[in-house]
Protein backbone atom coordinates (compact mmCIF):
# COMPACT_ATOMS: atom_id res chain seq x y z
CA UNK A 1 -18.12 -13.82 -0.67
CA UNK A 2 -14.50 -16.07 -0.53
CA UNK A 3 -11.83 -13.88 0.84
CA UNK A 4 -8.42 -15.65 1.04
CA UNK A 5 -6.43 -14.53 3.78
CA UNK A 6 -2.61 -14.98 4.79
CA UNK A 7 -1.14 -13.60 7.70
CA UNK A 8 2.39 -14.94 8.82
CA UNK A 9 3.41 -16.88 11.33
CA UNK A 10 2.94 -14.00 13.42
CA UNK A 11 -0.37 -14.40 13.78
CA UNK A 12 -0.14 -18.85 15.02
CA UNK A 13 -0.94 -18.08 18.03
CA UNK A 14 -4.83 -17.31 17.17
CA UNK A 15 -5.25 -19.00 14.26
CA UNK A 16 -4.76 -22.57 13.10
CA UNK A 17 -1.87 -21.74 10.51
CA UNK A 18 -1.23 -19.07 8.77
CA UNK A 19 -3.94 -18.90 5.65
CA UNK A 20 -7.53 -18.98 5.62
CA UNK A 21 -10.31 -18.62 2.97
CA UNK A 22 -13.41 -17.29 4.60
CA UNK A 23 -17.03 -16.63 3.72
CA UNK A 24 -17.78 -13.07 4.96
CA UNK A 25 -20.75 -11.37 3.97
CA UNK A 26 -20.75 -8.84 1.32
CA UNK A 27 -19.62 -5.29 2.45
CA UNK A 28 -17.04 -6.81 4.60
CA UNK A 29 -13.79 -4.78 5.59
CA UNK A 30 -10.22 -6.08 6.57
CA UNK A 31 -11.04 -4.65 10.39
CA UNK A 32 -14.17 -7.37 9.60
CA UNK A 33 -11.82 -9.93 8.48
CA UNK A 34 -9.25 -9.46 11.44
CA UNK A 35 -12.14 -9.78 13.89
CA UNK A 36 -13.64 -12.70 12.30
CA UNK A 37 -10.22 -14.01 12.58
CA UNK A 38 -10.05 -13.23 16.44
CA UNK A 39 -6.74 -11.24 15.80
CA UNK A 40 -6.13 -8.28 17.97
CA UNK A 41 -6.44 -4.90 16.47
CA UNK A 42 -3.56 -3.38 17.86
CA UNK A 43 -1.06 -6.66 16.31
CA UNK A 44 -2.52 -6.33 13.01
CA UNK A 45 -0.66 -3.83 11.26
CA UNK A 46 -0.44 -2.76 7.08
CA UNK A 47 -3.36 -4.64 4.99
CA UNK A 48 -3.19 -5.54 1.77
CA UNK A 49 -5.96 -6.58 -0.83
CA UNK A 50 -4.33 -8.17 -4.31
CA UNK A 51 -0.74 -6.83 -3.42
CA UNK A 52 -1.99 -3.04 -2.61
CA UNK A 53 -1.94 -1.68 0.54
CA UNK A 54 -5.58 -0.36 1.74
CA UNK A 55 -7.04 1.23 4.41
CA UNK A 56 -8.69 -1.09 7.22
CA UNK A 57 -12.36 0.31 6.16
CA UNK A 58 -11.68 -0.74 2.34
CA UNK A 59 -14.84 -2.91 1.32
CA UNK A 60 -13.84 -6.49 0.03
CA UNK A 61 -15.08 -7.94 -2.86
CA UNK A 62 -15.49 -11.98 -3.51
CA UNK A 63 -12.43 -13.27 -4.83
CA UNK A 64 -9.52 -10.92 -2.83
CA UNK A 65 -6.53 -11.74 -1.32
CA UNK A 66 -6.04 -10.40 2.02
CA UNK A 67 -2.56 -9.88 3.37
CA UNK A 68 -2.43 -8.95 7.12
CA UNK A 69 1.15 -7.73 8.37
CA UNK A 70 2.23 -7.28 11.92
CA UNK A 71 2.98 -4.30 13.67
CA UNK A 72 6.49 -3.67 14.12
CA UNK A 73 7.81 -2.49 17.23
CA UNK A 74 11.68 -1.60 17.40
CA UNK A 75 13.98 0.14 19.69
């Protein structure tokens, strides 16, 4: 299944740019997508699938748009 995924420019460093449409197999998760990605767990923060926010273990289906937004740190 197509997944279309944006992350930011936060995430340039591991990825060339800062969109991707991937083929993931069907069942797939956002944690899935982050790995297949080769984004840490711990700087991907808030997902969202279609402009909702979702838990990590959410299951995909073919056609979503994946948002992936950093964790914030502040002080």
């Amino acid at each position: 299944m197509n997944i279309t995924v944006t992350t930011g420019s936060w995430a340039a460093r591991y990825m060339d740019g800062d969109a991707a449409v991937l083929d993931m197999p069907e069942d797939s998760t956002p944690a899935d997508v982050i790995s297949a990605l080769g984004l840490p767990l711990d700087e991907a923060g808030i997902v969202s699938i279609n402009g909702k926010a979702v838990p990590r273990g959410h299951r995909l289906s073919d056609g979503d748009c994946l948002k992936i937004y950093p964790v914030i740190i502040g002080g």
